[in-house]
N, C-alpha and C. Protein backbone atom coordinates (compact mmCIF):
# COMPACT_ATOMS: atom_id res chain seq x y z
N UNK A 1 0.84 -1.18 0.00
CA UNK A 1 0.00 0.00 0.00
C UNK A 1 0.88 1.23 0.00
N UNK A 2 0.49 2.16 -0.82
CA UNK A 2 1.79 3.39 -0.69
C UNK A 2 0.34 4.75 -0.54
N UNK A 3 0.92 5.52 0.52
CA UNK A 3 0.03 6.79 0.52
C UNK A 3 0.96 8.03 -0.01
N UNK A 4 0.49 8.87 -1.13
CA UNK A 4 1.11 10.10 -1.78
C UNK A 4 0.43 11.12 -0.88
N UNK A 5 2.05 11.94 -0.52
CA UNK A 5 1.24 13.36 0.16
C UNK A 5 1.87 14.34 -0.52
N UNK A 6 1.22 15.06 -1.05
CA UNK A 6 2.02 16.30 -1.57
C UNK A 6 2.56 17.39 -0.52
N UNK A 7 3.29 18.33 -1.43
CA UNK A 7 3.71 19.45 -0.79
C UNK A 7 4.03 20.52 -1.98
N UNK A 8 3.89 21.94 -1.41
CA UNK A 8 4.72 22.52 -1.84
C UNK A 8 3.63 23.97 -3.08
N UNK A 9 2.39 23.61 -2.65
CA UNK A 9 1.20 24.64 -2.88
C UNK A 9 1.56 25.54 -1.97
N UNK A 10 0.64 26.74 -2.80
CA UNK A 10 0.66 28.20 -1.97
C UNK A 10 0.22 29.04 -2.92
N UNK A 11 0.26 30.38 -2.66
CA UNK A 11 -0.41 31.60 -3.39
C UNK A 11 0.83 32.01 -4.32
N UNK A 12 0.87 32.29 -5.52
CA UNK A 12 1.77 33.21 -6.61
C UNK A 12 1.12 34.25 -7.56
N UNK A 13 1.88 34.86 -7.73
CA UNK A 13 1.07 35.78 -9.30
C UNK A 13 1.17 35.48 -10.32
N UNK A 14 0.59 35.09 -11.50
CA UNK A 14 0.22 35.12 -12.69
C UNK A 14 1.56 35.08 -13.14
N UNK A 15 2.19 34.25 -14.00
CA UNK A 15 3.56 34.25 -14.27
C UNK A 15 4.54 33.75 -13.43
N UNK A 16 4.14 33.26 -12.17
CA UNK A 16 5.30 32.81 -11.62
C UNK A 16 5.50 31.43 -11.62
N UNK A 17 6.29 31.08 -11.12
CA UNK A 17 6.48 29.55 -10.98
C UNK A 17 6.34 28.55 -9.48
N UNK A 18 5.86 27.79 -9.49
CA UNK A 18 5.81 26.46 -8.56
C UNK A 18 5.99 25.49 -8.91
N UNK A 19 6.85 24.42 -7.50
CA UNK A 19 6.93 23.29 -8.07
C UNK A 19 6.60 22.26 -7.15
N UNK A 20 5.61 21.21 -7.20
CA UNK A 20 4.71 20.49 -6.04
C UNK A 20 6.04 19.58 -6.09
N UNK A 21 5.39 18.90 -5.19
CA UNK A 21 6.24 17.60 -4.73
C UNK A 21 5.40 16.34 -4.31
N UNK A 22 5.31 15.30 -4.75
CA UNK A 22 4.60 14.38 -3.80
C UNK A 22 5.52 13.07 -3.77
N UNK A 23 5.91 12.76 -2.28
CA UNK A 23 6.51 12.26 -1.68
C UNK A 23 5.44 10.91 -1.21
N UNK A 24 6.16 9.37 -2.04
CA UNK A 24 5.19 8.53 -2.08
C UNK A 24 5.69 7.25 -1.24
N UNK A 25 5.48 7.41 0.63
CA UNK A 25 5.81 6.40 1.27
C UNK A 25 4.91 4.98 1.30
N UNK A 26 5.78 3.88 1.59
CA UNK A 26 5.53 2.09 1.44
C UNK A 26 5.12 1.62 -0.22
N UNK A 27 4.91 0.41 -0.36
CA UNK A 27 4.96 0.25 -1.57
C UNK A 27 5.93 -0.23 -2.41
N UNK A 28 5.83 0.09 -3.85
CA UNK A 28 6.77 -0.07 -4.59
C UNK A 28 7.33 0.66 -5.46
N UNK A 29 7.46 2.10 -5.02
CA UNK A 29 7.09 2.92 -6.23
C UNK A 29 7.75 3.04 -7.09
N UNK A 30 8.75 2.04 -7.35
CA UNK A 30 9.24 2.21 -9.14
C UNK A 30 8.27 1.65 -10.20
N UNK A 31 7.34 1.00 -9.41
CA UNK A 31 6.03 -0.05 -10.06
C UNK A 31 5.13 0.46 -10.65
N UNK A 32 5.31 1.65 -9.90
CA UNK A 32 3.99 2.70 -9.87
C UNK A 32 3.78 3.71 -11.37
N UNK A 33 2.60 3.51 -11.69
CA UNK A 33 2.60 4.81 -12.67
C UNK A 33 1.89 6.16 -11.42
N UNK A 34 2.80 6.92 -11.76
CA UNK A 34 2.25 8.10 -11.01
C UNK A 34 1.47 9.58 -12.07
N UNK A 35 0.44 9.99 -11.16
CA UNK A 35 -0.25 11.40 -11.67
C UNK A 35 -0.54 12.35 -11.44
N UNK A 36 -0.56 13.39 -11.67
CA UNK A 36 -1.24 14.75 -10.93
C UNK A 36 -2.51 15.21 -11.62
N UNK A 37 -3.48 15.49 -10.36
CA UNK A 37 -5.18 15.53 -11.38
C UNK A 37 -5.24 17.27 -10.37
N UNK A 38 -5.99 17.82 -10.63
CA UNK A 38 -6.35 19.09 -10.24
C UNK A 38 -7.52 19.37 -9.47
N UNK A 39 -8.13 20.07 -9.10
CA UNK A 39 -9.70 20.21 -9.29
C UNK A 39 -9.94 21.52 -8.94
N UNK A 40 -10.86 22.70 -9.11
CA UNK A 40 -10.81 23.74 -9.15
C UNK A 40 -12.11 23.89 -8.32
N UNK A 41 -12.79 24.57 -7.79
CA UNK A 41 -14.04 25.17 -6.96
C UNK A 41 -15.23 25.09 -8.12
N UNK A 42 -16.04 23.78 -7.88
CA UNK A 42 -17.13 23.89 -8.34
C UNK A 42 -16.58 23.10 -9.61
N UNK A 43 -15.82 23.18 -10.09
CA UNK A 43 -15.71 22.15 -11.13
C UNK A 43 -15.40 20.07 -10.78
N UNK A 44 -15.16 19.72 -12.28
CA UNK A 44 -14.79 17.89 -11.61
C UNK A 44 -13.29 18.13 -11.82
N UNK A 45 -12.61 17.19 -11.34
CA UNK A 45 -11.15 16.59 -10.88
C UNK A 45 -11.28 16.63 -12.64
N UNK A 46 -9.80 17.01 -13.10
CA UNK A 46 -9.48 16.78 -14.42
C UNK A 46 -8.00 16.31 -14.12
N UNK A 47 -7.30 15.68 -15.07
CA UNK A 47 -5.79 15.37 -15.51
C UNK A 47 -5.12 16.36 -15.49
N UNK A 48 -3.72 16.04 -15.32
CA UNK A 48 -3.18 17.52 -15.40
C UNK A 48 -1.55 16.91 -16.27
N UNK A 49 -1.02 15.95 -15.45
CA UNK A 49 0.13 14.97 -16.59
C UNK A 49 0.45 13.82 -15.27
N UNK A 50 1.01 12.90 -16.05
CA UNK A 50 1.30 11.58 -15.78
C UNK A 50 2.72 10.91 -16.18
N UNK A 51 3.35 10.14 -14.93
CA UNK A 51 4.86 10.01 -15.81
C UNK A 51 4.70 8.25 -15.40
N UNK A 52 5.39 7.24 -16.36
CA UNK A 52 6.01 5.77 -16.60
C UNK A 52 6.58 6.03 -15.10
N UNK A 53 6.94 4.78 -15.00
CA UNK A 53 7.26 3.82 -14.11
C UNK A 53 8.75 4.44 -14.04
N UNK A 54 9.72 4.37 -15.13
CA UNK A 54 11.36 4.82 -15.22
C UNK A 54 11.30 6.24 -15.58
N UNK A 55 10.04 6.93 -15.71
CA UNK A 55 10.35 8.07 -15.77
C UNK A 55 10.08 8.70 -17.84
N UNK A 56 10.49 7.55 -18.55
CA UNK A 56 10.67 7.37 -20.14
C UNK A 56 9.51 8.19 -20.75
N UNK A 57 8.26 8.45 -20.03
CA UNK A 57 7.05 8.51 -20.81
C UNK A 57 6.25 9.56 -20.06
N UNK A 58 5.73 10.61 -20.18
CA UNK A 58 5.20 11.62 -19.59
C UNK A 58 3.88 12.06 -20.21
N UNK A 59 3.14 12.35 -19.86
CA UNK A 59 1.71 12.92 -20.82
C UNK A 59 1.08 13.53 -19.53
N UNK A 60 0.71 15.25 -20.87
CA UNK A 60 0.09 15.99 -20.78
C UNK A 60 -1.50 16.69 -20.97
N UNK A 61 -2.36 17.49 -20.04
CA UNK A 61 -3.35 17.69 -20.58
C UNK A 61 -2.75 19.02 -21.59
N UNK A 62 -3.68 19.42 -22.43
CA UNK A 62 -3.71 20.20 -23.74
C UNK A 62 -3.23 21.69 -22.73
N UNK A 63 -3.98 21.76 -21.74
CA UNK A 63 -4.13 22.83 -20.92
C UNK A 63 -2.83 23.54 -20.41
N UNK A 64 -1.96 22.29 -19.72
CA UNK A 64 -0.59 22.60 -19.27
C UNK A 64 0.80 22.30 -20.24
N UNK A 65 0.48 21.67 -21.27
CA UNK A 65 1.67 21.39 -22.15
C UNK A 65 2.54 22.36 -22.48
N UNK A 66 3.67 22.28 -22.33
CA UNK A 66 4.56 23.57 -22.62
C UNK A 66 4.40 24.18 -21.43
N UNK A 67 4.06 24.24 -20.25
CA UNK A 67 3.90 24.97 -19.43
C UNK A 67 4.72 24.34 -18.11
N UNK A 68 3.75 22.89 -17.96
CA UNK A 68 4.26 22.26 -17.11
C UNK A 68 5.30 21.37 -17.28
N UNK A 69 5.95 20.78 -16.18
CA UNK A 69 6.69 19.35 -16.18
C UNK A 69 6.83 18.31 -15.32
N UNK A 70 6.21 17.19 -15.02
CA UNK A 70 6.30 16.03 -14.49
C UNK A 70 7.52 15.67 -14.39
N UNK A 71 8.22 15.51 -13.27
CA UNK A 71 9.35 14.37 -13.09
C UNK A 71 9.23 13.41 -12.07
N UNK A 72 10.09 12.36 -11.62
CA UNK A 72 10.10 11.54 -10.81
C UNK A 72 11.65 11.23 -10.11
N UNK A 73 11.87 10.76 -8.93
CA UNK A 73 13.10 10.38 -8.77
C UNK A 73 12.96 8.85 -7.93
N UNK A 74 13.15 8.08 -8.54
CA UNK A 74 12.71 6.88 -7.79
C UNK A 74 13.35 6.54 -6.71
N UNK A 75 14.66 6.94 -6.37
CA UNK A 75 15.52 6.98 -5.52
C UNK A 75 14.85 7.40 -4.07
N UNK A 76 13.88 8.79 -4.21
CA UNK A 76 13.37 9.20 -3.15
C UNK A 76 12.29 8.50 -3.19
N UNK A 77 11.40 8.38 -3.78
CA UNK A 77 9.85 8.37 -3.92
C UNK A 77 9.20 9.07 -4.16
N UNK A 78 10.17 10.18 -4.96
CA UNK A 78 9.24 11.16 -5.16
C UNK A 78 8.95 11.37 -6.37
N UNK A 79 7.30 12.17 -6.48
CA UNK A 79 7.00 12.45 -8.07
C UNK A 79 7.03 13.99 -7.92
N UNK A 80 7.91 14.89 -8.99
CA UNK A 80 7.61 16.49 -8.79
C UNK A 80 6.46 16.98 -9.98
N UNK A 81 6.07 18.18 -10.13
CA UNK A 81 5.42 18.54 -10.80
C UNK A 81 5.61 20.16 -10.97
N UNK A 82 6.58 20.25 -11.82
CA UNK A 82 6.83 21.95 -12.29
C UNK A 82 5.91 22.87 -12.97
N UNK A 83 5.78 23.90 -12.45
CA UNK A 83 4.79 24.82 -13.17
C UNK A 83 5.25 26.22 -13.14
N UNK A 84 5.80 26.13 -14.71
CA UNK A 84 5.48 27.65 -14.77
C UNK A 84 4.88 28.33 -15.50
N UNK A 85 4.73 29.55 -15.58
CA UNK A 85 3.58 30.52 -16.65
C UNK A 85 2.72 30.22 -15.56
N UNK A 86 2.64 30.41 -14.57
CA UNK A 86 1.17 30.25 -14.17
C UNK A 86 0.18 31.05 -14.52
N UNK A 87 -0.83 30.94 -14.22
CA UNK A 87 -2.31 31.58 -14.68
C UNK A 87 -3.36 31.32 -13.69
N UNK A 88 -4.30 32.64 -13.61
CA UNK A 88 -5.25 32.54 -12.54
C UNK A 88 -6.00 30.98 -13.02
N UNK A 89 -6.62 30.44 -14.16
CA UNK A 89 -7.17 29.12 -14.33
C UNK A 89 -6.32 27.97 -13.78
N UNK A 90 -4.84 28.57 -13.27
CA UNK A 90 -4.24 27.29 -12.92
C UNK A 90 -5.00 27.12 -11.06
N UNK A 91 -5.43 27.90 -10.92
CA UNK A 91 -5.87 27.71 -9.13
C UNK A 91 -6.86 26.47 -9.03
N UNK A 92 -6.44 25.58 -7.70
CA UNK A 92 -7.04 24.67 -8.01
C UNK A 92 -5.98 23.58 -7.08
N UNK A 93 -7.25 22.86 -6.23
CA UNK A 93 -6.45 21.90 -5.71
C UNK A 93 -5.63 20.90 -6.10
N UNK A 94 -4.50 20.65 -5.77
CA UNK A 94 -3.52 19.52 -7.03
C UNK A 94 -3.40 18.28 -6.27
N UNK A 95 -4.29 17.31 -6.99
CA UNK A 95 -3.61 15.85 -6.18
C UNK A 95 -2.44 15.18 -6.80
N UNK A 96 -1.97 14.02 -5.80
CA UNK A 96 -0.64 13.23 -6.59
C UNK A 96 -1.57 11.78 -6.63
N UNK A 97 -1.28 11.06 -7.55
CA UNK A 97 -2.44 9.91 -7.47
C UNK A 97 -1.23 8.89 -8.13
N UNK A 98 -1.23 7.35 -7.56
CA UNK A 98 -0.67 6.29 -8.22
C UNK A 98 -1.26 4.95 -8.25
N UNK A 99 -0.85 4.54 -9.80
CA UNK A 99 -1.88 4.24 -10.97
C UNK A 99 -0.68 2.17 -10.24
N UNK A 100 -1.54 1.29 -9.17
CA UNK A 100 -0.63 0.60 -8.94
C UNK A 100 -0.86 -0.91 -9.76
N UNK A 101 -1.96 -0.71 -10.36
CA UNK A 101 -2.67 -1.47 -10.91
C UNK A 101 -2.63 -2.26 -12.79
N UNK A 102 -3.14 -0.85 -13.26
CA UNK A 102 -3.26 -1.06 -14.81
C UNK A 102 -2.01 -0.22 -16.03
N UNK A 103 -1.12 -0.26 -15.35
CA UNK A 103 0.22 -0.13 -15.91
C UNK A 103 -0.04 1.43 -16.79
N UNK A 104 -0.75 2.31 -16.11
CA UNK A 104 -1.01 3.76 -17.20
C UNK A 104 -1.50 3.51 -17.99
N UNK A 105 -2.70 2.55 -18.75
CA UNK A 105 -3.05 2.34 -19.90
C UNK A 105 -4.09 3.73 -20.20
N UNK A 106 -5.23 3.73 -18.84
CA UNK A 106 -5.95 4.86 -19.28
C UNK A 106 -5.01 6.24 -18.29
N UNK A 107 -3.62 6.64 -18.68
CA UNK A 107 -3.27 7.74 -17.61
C UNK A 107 -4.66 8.72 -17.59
N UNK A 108 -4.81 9.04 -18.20
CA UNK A 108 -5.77 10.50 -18.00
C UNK A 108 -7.31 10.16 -16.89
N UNK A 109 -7.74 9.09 -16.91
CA UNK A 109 -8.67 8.57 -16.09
C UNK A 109 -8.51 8.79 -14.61
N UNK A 110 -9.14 9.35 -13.74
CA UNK A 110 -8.84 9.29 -12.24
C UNK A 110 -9.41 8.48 -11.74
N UNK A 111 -10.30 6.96 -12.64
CA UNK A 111 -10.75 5.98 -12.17
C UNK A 111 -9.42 5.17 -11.98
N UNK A 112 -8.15 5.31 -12.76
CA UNK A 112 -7.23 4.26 -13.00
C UNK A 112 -6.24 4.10 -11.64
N UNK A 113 -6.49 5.68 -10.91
CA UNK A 113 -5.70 5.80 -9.81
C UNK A 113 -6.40 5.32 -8.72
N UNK A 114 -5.53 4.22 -7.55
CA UNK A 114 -6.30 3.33 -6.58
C UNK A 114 -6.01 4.82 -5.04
N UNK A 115 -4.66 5.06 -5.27
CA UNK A 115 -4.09 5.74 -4.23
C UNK A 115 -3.86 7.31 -4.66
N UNK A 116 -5.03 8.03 -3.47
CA UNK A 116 -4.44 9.36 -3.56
C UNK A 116 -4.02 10.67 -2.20
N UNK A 117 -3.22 11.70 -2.93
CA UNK A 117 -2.90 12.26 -1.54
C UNK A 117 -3.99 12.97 -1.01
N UNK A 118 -3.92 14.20 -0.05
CA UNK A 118 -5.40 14.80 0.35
C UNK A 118 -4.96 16.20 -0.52
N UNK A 119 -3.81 16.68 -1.01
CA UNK A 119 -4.22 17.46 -1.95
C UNK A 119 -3.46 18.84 -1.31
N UNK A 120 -2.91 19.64 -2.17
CA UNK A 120 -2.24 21.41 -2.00
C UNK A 120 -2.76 22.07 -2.97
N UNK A 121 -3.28 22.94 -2.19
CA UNK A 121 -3.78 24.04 -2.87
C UNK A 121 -3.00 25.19 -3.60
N UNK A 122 -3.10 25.43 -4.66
CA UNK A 122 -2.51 26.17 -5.05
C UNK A 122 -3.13 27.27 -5.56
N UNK A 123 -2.94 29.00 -5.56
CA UNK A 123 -3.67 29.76 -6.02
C UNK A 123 -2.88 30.78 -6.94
N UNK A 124 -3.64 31.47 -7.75
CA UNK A 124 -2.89 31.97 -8.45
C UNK A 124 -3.07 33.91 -8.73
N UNK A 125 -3.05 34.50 -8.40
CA UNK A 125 -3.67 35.88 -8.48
C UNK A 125 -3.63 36.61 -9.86
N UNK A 126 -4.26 37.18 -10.60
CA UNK A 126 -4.21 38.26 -11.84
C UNK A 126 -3.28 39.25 -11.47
């Protein structure tokens, strides 16, 4: 069983940069496909990107491409998630979710993820 907790939300302005962290204790997590899903006030949980098991394979929603970047370090357990250009649409709670099951087939699905963290908020000001 592995529980993801993130870190590393907070308030920025429009243009700046953040970079989450989710730190993924017990388990196996080189096994793991790992993800970051979002969710914003009043809206549903959407995708945000997803990285392979070694790290080899990364996917993006349309939304953050070029913007953001998924990494992993298996060494720690950790999955990061870089963001910059931010934008007030980027506000929005960010989960870390891992996929321990169906090898990333559907990444973008937040049905595919068994394990998730409770989530950092991140906000973004105009």
């Amino acid at each position: 069983q592995v529980q993801p907790v993130e870190s590393g939300g907070g308030l920025v302005q429009a243009g700046d940069s953040l970079k989450l962290a989710c730190a993924a204790a017990g388990g196996h997590f080189l096994s793991y496909f790992m993800g970051w899903f979002r969710q914003a006030t009043g809206k549903e949980r959407e995708f945000v990107a997803a990285i392979s098991y070694g790290g080899g394979r990364t996917y993006y929603s349309n939304s953050v491409k070029g913007r953001f970047t998924i990494s992993r370090d298996n060494a720690k357990n950790v999955v990061y998630l870089q963001m910059n250009s931010l934008e007030p649409e980027d506000t929005a709670v960010y989960y870390c979710a891992a996929d321990t099951n169906t090898a990333g087939t559907y990444y973008y699905r937040d049905t595919e993820y068994d394990y998730w963290g409770q989530g950092t908020q991140v906000t973004v000001s105009s």
